[in-house]
C-alpha atoms as a PDB file:
ATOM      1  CA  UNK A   1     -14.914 -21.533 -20.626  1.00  0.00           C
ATOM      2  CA  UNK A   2     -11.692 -19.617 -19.732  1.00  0.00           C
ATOM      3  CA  UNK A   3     -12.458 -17.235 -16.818  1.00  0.00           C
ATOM      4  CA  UNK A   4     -11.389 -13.289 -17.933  1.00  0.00           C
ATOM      5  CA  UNK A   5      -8.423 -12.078 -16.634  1.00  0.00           C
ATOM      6  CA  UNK A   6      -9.494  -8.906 -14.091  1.00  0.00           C
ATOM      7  CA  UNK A   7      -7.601  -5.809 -15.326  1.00  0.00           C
ATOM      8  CA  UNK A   8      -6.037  -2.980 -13.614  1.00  0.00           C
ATOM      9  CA  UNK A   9      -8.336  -0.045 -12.678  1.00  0.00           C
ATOM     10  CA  UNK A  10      -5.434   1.682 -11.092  1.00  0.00           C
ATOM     11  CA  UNK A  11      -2.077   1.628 -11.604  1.00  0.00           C
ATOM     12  CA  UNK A  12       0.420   3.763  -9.336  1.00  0.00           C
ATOM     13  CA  UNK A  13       4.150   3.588  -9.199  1.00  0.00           C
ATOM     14  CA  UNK A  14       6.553   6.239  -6.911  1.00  0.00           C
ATOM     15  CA  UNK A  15       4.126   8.513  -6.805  1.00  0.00           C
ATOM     16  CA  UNK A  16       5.151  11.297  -4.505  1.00  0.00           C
ATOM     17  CA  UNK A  17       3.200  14.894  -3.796  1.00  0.00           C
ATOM     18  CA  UNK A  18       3.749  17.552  -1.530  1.00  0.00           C
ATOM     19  CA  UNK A  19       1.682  20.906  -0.583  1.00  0.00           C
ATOM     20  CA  UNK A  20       4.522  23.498  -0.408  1.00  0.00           C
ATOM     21  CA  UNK A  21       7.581  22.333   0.928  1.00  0.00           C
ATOM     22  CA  UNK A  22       5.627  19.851   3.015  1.00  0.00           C
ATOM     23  CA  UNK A  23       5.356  16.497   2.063  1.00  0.00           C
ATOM     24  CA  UNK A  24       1.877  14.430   1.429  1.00  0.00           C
ATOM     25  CA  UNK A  25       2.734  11.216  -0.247  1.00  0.00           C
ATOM     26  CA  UNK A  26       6.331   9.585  -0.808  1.00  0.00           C
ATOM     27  CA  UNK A  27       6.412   6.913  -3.185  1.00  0.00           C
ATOM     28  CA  UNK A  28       3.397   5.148  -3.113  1.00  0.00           C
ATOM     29  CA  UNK A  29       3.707   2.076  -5.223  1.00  0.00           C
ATOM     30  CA  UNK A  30      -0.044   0.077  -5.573  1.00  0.00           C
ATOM     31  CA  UNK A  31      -2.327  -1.451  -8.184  1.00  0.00           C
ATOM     32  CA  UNK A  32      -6.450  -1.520  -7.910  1.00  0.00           C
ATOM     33  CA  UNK A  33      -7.653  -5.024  -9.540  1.00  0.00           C
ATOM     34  CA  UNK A  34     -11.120  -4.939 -11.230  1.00  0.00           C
ATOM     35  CA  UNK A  35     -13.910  -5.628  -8.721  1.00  0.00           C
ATOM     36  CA  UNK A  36     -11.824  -4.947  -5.355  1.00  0.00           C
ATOM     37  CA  UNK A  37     -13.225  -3.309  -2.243  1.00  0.00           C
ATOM     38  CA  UNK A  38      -9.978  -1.295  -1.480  1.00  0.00           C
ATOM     39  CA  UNK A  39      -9.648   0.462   1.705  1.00  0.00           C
ATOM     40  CA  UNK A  40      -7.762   3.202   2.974  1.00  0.00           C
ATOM     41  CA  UNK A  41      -7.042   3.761   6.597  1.00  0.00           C
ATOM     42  CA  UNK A  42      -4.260   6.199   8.006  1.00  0.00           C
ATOM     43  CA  UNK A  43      -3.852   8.848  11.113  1.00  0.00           C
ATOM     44  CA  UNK A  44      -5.263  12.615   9.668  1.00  0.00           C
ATOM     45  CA  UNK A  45      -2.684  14.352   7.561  1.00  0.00           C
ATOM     46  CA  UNK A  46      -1.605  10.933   6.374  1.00  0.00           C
ATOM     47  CA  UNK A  47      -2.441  11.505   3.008  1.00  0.00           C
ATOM     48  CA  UNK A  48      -5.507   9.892   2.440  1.00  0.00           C
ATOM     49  CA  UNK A  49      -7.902  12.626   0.572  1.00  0.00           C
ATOM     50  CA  UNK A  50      -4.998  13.905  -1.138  1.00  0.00           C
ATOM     51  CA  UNK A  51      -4.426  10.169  -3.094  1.00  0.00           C
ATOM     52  CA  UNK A  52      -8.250  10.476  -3.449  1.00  0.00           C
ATOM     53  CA  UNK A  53      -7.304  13.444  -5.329  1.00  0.00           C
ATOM     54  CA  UNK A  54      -4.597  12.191  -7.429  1.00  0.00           C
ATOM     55  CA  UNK A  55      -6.698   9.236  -8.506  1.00  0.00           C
ATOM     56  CA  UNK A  56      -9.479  11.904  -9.702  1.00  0.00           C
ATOM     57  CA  UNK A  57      -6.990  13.833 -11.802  1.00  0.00           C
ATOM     58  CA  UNK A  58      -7.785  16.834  -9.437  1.00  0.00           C
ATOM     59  CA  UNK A  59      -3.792  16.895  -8.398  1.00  0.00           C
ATOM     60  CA  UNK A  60      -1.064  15.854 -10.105  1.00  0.00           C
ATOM     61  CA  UNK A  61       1.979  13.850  -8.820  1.00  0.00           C
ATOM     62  CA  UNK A  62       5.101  15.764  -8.345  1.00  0.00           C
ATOM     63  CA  UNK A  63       7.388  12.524  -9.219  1.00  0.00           C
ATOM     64  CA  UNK A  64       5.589   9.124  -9.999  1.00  0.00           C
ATOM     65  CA  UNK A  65       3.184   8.039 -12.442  1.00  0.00           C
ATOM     66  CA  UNK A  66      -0.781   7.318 -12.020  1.00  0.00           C
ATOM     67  CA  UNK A  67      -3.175   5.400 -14.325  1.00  0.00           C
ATOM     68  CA  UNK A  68      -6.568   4.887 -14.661  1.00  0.00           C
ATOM     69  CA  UNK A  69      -8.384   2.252 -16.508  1.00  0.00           C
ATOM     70  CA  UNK A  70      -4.793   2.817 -18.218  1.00  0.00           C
ATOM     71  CA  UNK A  71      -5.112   6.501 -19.012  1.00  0.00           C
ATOM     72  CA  UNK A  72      -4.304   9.934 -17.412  1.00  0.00           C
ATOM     73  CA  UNK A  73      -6.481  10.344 -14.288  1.00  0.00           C
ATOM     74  CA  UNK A  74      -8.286  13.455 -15.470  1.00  0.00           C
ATOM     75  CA  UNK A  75      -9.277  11.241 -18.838  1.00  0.00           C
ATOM     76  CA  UNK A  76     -10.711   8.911 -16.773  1.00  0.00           C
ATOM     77  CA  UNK A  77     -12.855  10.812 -14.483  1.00  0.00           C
ATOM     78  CA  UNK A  78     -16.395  10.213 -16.206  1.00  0.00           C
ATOM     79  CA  UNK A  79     -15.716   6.632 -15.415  1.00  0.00           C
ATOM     80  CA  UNK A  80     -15.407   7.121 -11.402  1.00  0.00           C
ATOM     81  CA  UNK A  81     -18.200   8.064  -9.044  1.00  0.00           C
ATOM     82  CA  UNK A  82     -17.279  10.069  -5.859  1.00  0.00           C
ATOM     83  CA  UNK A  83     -18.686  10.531  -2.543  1.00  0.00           C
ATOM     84  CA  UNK A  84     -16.673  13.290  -1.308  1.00  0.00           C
ATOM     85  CA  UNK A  85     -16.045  13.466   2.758  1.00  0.00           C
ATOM     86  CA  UNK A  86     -17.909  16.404   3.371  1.00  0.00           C
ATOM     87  CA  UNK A  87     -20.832  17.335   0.893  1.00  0.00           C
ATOM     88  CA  UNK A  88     -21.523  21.137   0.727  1.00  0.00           C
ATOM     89  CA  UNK A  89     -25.223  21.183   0.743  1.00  0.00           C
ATOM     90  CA  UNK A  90     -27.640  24.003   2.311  1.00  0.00           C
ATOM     91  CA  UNK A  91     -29.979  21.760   4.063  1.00  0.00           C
ATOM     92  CA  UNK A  92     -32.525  24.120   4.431  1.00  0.00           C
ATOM     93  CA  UNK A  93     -31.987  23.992   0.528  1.00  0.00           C
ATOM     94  CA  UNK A  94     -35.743  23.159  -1.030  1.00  0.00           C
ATOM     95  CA  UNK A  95     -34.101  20.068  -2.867  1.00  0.00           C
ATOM     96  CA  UNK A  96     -35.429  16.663  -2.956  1.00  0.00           C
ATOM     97  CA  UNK A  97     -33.530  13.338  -2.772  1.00  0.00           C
ATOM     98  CA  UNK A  98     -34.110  13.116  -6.867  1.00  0.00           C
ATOM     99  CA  UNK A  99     -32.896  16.311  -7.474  1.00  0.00           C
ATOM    100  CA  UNK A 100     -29.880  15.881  -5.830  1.00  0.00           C
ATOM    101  CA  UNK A 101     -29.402  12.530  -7.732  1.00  0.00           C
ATOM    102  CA  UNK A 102     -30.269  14.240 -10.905  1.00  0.00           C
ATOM    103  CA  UNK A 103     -27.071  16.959 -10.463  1.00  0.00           C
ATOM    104  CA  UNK A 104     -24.935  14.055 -10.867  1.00  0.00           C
ATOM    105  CA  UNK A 105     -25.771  13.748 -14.724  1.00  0.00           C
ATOM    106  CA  UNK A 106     -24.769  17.476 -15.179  1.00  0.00           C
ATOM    107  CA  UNK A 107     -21.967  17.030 -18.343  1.00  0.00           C
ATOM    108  CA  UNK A 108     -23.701  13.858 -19.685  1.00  0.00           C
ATOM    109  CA  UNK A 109     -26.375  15.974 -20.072  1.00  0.00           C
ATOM    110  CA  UNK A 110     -27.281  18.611 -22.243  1.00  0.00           C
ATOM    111  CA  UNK A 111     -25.791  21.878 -20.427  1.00  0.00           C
ATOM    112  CA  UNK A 112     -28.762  23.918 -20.956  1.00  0.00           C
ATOM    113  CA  UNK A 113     -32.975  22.670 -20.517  1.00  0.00           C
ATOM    114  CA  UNK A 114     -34.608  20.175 -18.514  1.00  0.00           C
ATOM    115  CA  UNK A 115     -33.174  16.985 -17.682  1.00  0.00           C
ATOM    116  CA  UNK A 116     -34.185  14.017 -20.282  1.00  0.00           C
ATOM    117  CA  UNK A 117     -35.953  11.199 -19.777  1.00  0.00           C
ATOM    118  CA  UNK A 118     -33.064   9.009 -19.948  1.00  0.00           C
ATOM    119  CA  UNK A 119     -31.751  10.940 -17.041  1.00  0.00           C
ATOM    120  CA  UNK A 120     -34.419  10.182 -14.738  1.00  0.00           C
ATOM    121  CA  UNK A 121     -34.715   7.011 -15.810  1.00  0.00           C
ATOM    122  CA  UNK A 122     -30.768   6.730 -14.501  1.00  0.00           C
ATOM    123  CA  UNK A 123     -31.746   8.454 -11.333  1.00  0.00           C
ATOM    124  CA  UNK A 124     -34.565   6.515 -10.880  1.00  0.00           C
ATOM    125  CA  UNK A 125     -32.282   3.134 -10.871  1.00  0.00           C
ATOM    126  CA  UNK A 126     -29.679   4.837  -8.873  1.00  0.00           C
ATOM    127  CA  UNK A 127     -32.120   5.710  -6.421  1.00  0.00           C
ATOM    128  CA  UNK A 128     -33.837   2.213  -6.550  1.00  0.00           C
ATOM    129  CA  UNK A 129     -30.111   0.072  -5.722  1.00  0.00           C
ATOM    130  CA  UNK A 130     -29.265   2.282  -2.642  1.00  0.00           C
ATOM    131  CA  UNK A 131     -32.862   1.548  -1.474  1.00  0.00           C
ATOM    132  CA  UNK A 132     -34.337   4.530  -1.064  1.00  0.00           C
ATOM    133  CA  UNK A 133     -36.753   5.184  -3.517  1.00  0.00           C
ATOM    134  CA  UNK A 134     -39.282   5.859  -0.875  1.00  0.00           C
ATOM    135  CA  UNK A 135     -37.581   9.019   0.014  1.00  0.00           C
ATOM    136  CA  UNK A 136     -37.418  10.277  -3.889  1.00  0.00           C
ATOM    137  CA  UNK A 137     -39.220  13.354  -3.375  1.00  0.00           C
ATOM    138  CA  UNK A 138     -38.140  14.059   0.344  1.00  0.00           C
ATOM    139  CA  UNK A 139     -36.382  17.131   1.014  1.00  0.00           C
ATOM    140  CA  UNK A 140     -32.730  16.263   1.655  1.00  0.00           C
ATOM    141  CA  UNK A 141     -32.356  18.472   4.837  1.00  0.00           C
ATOM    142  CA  UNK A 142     -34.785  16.073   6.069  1.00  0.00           C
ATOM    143  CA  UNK A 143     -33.478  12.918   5.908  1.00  0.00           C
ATOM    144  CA  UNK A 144     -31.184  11.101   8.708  1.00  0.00           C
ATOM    145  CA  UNK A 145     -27.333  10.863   8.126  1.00  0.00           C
ATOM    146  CA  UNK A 146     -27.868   7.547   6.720  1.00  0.00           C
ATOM    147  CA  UNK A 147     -30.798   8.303   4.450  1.00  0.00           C
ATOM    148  CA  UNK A 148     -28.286  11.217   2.994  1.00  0.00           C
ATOM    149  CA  UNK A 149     -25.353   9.123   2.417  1.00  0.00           C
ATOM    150  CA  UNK A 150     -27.338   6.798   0.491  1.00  0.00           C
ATOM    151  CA  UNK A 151     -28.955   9.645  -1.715  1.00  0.00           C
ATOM    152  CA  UNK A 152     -25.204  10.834  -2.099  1.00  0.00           C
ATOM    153  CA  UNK A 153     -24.058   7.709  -3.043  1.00  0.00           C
ATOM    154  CA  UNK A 154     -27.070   7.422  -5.655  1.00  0.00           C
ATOM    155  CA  UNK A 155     -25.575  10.704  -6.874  1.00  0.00           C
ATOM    156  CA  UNK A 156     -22.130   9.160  -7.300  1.00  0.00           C
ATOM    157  CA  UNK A 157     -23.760   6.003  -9.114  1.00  0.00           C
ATOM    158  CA  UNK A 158     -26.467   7.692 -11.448  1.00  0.00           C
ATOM    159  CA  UNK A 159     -23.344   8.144 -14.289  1.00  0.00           C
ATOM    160  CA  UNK A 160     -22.931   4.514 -14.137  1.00  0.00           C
ATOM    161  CA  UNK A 161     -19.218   4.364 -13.290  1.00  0.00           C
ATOM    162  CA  UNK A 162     -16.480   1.582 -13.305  1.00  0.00           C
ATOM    163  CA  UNK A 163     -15.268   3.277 -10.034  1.00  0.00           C
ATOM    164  CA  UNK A 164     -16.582   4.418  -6.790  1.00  0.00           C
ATOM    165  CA  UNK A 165     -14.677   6.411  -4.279  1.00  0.00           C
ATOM    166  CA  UNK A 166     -15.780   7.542  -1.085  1.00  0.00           C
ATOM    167  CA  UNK A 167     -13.678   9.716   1.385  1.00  0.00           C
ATOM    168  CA  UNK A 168     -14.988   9.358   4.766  1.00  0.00           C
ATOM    169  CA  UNK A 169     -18.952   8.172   4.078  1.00  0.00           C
ATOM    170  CA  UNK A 170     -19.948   7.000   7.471  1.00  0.00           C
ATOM    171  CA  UNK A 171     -18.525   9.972   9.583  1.00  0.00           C
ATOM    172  CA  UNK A 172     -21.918  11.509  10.202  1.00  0.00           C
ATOM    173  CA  UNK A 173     -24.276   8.297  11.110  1.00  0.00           C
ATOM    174  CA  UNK A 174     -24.487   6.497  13.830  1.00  0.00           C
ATOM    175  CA  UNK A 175     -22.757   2.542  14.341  1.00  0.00           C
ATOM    176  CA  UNK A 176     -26.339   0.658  13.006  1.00  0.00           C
ATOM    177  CA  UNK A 177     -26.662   3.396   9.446  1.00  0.00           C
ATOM    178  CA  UNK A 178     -22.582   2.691   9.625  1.00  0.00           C
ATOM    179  CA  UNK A 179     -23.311  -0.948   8.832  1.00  0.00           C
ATOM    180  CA  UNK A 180     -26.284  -0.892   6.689  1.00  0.00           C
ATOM    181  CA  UNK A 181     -24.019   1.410   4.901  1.00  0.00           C
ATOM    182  CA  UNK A 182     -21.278  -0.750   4.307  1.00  0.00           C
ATOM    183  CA  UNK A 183     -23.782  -3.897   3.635  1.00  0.00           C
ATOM    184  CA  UNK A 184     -24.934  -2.076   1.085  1.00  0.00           C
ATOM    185  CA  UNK A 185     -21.449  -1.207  -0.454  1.00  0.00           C
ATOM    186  CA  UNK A 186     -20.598  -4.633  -0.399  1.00  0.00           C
ATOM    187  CA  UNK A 187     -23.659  -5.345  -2.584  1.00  0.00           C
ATOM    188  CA  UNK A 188     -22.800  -2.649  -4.891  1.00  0.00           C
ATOM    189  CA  UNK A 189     -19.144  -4.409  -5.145  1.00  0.00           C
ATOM    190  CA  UNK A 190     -20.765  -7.139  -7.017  1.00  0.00           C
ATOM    191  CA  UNK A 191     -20.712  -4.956 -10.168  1.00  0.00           C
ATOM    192  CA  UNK A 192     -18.095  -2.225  -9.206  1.00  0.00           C
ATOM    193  CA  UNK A 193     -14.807  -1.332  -7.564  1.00  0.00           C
ATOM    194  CA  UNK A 194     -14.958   0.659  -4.538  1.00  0.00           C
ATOM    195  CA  UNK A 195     -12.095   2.697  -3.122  1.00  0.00           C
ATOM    196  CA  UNK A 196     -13.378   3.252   0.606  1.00  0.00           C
ATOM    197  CA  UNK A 197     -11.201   6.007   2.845  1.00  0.00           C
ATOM    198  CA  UNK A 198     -12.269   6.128   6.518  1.00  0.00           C
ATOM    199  CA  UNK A 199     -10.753   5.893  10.031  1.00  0.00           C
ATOM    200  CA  UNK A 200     -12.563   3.032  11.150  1.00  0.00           C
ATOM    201  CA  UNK A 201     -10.184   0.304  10.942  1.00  0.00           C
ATOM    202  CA  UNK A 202     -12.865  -2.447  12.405  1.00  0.00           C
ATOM    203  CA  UNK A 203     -15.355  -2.108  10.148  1.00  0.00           C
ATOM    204  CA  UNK A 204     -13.114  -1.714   7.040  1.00  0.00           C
ATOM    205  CA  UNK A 205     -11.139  -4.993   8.038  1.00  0.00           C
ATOM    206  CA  UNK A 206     -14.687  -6.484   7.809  1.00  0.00           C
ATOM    207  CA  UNK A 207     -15.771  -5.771   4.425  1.00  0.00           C
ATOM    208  CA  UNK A 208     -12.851  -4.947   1.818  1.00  0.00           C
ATOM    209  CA  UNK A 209     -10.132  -7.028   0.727  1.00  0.00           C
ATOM    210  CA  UNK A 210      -7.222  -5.186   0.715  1.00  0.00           C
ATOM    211  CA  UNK A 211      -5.913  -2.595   3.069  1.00  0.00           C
ATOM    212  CA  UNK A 212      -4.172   0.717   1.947  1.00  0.00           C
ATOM    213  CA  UNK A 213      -1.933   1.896   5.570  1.00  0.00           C
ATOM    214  CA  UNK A 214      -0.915   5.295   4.326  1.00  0.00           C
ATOM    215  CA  UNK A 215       0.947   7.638   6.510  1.00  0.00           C
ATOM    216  CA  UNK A 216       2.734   9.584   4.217  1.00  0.00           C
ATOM    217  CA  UNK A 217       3.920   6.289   2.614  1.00  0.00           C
ATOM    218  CA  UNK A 218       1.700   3.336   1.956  1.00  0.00           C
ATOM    219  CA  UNK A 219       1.659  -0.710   3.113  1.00  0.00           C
ATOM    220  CA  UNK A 220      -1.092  -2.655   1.200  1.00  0.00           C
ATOM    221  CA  UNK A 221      -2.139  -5.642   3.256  1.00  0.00           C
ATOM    222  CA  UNK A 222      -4.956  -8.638   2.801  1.00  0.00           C
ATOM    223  CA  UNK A 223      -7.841  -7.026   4.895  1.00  0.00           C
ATOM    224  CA  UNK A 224      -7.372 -10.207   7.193  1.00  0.00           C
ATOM    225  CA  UNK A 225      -3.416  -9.894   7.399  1.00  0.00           C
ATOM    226  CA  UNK A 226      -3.814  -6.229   9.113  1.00  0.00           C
ATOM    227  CA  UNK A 227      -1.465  -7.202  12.418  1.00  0.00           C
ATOM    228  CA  UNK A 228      -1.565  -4.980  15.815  1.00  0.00           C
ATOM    229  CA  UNK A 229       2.175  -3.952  14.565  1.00  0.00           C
ATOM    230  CA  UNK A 230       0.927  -2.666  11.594  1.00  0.00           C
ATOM    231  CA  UNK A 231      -1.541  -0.715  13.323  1.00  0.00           C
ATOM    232  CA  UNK A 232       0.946   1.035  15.466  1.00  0.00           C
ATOM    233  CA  UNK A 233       3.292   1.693  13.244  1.00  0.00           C
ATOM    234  CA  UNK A 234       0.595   3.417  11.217  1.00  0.00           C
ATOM    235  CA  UNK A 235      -0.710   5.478  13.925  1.00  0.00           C
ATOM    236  CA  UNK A 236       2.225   5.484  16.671  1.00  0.00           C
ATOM    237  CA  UNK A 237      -0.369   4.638  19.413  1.00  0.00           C
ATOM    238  CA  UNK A 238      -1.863   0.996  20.611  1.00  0.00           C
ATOM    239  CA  UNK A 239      -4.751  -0.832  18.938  1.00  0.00           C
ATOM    240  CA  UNK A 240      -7.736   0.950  20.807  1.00  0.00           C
ATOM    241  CA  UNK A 241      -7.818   2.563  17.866  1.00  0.00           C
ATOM    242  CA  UNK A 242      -9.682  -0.510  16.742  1.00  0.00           C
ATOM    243  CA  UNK A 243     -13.936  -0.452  16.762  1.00  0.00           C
ATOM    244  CA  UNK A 244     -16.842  -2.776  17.126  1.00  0.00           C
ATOM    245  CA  UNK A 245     -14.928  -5.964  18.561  1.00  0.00           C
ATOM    246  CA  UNK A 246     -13.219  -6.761  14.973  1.00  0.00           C
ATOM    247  CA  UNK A 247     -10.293  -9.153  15.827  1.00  0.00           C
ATOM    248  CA  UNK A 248      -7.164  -8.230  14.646  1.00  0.00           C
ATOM    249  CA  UNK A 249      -4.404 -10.845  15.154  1.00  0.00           C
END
């Protein structure tokens, strides 16, 4: 039997964006294959969030052209789940964990009523593959970083996308939730693409395939092709930059 051909989940080519006068982006040429764990590492005001936000259809290039699953990004965006870097939540909120899961079907839903059945039946898997179903009716201020992230990420997944994105998920846990985290990204990967941002360059190496450098402009790399040189040209400073004894050569 012939094996299928991955398509293109994302398709960029010179795209360039700037806030103002200043510039964010400058030509950034890439592609996203079908079933990739892409990350995206960079210095702060590199440009990261803001291609985050170009993939989502929330900006739009200045010069350049982006695709998604071959259309305009803001067609798309019912087919991508996001983890955003900072989630606005009032933890002293009375919300539980399914609750919060349940907001992500809000627009497959109908806009007015109780949720359906079908909808809790979604959150109810979500819930179940980050592996907290335990925690369904906890109250979300209540949980540990790691506990949250994974209810967040069960929000991202209960509209059963073809693409995940997270900015930044593992900046508030500590290095063991940091790893169960990604384990459990990588077992999501099975089924989905994942577009990971984050500053940790030693666990990303670790787990993705491909490595997105972006400092304004962008160097895609084999995550076990990232060299020391690339690293410093990317930051401008030596490799200590580098966590939890990943070897880069």
């Amino acid at each position: 039997m012939q094996k299928r051909e991955r398509r293109k989940v994302i398709q960029a080519k010179n795209v360039s964006f700037s806030y103002a006068s200043q510039p964010a982006l400058e030509k950034i040429t890439f592609d996203v294959i079908e079933k990739d764990f892409f990350g995206i590492v960079g210095p702060n005001g590199g440009g990261k969030t803001t291609l985050l936000k170009l993939i989502l259809g929330l900006l739009t290039p200045m010069n350049g052209e982006i695709s998604v699953f071959g259309k305009n990004p803001k067609e798309s965006r019912k087919m991508i789940g996001y983890v955003p870097q900072y989630a606005k939540f009032d933890f002293d909120f009375p919300i539980n964990v399914e609750e919060v899961v349940l907001t992500g079907r809000l627009g497959r839903s109908t806009v007015f009523g109780p949720y359906r059945a079908e909808d809790r039946a979604a959150a109810y898997e979500a819930i179940k593959s980050v592996g907290v179903t335990h925690l369904s009716g906890r109250r979300l201020g209540s949980l540990s970083g790691g506990e949250r992230q994974r209810a967040l990420i069960a929000r991202a997944l209960v509209s059963d996308p073809s693409l995940l994105l997270l900015d930044e998920p593992t900046a508030s846990v500590d290095i063991g939730a940091e790893e169960s985290i990604y384990e459990l990204l990588k077992e999501l990967n099975k089924r989905i693409t994942i577009i990971l941002v984050s500053h940790d360059i030693g666990f990303v190496t670790r787990y993705v395939d491909k490595v997105a450098c972006i400092n304004k402009s962008l160097v895609c790399h084999p995550a076990s092709k990232l060299t020391t040189q690339a690293i410093f040209s990317m930051y401008g400073e030596p490799v200590h930059h580098i966590h939890h004894d990943k070897k880069i050569r």
